[in-house]
C-alpha atoms as a PDB file:
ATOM      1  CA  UNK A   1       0.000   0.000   0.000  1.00  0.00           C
ATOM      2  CA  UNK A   2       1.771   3.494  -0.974  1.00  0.00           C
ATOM      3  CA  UNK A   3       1.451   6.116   1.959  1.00  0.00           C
ATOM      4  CA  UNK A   4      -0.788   8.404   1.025  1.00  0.00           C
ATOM      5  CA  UNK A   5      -3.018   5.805   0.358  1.00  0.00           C
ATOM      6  CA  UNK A   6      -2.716   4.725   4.458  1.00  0.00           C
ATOM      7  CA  UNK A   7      -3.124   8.493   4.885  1.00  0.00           C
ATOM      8  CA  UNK A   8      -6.345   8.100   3.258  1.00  0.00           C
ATOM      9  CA  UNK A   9      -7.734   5.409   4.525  1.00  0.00           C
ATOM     10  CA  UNK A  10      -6.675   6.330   8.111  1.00  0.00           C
ATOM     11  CA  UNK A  11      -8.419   9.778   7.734  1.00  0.00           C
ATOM     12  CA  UNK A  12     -11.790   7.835   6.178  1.00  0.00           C
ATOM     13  CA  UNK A  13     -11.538   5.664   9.531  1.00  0.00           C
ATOM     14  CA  UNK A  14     -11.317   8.725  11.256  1.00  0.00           C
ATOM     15  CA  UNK A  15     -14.125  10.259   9.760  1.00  0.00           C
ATOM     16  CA  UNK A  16     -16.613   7.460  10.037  1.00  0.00           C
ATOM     17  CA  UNK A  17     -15.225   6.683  13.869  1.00  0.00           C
ATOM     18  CA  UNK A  18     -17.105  10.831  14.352  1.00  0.00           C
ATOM     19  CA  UNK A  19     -19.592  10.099  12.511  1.00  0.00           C
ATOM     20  CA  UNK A  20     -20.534   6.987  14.463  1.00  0.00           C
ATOM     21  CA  UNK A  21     -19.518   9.467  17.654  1.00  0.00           C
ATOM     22  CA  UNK A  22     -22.609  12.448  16.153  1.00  0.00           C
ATOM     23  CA  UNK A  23     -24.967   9.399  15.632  1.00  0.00           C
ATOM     24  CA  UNK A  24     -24.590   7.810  18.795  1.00  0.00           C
ATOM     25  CA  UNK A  25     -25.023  10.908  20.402  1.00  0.00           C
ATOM     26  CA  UNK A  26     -27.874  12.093  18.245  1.00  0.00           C
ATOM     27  CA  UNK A  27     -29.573   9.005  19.258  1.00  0.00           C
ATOM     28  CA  UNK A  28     -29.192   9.734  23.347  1.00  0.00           C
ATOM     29  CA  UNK A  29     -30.725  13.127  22.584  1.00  0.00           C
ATOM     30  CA  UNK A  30     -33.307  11.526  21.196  1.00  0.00           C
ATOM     31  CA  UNK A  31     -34.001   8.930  23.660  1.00  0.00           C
ATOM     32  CA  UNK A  32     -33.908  11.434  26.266  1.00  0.00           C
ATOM     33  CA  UNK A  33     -35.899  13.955  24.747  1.00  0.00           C
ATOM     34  CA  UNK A  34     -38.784  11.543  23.952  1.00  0.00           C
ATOM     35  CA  UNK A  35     -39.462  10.741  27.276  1.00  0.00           C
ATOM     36  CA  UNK A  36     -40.452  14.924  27.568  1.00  0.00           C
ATOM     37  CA  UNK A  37     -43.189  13.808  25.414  1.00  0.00           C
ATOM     38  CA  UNK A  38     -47.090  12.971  26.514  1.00  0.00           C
ATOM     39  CA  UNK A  39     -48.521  10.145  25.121  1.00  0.00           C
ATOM     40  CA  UNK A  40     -50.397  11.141  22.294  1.00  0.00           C
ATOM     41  CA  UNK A  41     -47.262  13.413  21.262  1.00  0.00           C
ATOM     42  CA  UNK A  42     -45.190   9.971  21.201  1.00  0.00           C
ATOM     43  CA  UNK A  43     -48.124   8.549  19.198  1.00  0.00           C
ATOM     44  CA  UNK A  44     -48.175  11.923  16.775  1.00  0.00           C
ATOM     45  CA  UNK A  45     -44.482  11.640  16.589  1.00  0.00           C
ATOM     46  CA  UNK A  46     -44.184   7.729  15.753  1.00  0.00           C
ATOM     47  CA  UNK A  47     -47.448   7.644  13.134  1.00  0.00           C
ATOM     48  CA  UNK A  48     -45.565  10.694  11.615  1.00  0.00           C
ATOM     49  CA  UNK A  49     -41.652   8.769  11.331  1.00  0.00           C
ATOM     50  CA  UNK A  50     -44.254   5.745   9.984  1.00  0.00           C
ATOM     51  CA  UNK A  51     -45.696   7.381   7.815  1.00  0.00           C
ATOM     52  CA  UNK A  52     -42.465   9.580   6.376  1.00  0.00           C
ATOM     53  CA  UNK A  53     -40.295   6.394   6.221  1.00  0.00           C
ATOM     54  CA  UNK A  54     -42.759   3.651   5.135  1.00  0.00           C
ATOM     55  CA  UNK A  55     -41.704   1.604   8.524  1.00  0.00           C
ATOM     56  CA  UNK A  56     -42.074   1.619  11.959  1.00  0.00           C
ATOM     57  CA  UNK A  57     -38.950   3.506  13.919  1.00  0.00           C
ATOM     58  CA  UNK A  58     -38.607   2.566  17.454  1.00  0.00           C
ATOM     59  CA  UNK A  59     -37.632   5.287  19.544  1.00  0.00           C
ATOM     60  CA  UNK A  60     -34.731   3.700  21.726  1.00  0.00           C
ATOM     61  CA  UNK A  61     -30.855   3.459  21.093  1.00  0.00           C
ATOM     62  CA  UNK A  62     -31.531  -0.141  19.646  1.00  0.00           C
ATOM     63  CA  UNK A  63     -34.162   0.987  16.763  1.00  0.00           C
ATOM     64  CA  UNK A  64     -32.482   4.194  16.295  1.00  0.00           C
ATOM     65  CA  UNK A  65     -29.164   2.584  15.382  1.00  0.00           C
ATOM     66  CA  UNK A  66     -30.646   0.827  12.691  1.00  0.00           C
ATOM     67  CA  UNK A  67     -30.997   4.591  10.725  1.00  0.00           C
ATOM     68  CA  UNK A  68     -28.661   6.280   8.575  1.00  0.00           C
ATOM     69  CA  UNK A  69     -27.062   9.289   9.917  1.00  0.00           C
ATOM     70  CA  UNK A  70     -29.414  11.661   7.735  1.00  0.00           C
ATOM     71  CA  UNK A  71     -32.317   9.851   9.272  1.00  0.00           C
ATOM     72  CA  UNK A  72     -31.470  10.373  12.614  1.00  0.00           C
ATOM     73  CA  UNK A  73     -30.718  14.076  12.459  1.00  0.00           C
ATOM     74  CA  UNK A  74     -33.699  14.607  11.160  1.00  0.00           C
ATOM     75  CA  UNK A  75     -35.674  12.324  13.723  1.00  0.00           C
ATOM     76  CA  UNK A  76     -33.487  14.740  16.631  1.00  0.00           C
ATOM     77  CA  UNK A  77     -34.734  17.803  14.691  1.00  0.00           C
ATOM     78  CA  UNK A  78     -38.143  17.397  14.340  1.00  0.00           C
ATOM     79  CA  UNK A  79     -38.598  16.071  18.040  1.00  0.00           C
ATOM     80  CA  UNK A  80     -36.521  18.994  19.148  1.00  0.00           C
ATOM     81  CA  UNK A  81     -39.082  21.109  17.446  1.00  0.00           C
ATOM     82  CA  UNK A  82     -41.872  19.366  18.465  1.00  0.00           C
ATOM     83  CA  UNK A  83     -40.662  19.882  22.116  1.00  0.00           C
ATOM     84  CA  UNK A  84     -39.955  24.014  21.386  1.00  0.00           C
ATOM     85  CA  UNK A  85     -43.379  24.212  19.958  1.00  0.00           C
ATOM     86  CA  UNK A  86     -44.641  22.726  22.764  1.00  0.00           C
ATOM     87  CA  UNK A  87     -42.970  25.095  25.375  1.00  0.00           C
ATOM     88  CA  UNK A  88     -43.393  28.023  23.826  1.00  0.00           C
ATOM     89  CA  UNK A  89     -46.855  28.331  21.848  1.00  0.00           C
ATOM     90  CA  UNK A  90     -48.832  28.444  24.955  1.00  0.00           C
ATOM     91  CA  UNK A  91     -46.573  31.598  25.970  1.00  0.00           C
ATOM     92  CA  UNK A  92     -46.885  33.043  22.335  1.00  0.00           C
ATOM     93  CA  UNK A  93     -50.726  32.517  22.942  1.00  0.00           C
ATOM     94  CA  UNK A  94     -51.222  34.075  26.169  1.00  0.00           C
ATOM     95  CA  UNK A  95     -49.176  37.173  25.237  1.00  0.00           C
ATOM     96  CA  UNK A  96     -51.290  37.396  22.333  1.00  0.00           C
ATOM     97  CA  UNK A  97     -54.465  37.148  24.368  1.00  0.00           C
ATOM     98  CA  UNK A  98     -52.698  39.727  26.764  1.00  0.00           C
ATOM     99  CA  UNK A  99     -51.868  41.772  24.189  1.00  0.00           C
ATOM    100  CA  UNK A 100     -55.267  42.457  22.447  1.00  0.00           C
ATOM    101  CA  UNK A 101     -56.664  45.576  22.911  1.00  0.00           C
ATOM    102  CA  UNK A 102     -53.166  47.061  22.876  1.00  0.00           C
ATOM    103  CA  UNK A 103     -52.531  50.030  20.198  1.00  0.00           C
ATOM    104  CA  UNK A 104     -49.722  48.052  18.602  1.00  0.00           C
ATOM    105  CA  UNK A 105     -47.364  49.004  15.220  1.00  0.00           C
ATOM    106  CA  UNK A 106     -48.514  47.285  12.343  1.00  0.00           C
ATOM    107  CA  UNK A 107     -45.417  47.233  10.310  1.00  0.00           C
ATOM    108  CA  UNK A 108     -42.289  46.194  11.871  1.00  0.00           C
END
């Protein structure tokens, strides 16, 4: 094998070896934030991945490790904004409620 060839394939090793390191920890964020979920959110959330991926994902590090790295980000990302929504569109709400009345600016 010439050396910049086991350069190569060294830094390829390396690469993967983070990649598995994003992944894994993708997939603890996920586990952990799906517990922050009710019931019929987890039931939203998991007829949603069905439905998007044409197969049932189970939500723990065991199912999760059976998706692609693209899969799981975006698994994290829409849970993550599933959980924002859902701690800060009651706030949003009230302030609007709160707010009516109010002789506000139209334009920004």
């Amino acid at each position: 094998m010439q050396p910049y060839q086991s350069t190569l394939r060294k830094s390829m090793e390396n690469d993967i070896f983070k990649g598995e390191g994003i992944v894994r920890e993708s997939i603890e964020i996920i586990v952990s934030e799906f517990t922050m979920l009710n019931d019929e959110e987890k039931n939203l959330l998991l007829t949603w991945l069905t439905k998007h991926y044409g197969k049932h994902i189970e939500i723990s590090s065991t199912g999760l490790s059976l998706c692609n790295q693209d899969d799981v980000e975006t698994i994290r990302n829409t849970l993550s904004g599933l959980i924002l929504t859902k701690k800060y569109v009651p706030d949003m709400l009230g302030s609007r409620e709160w707010l009516k009345g109010e002789n506000l600016p139209q334009k920004i």
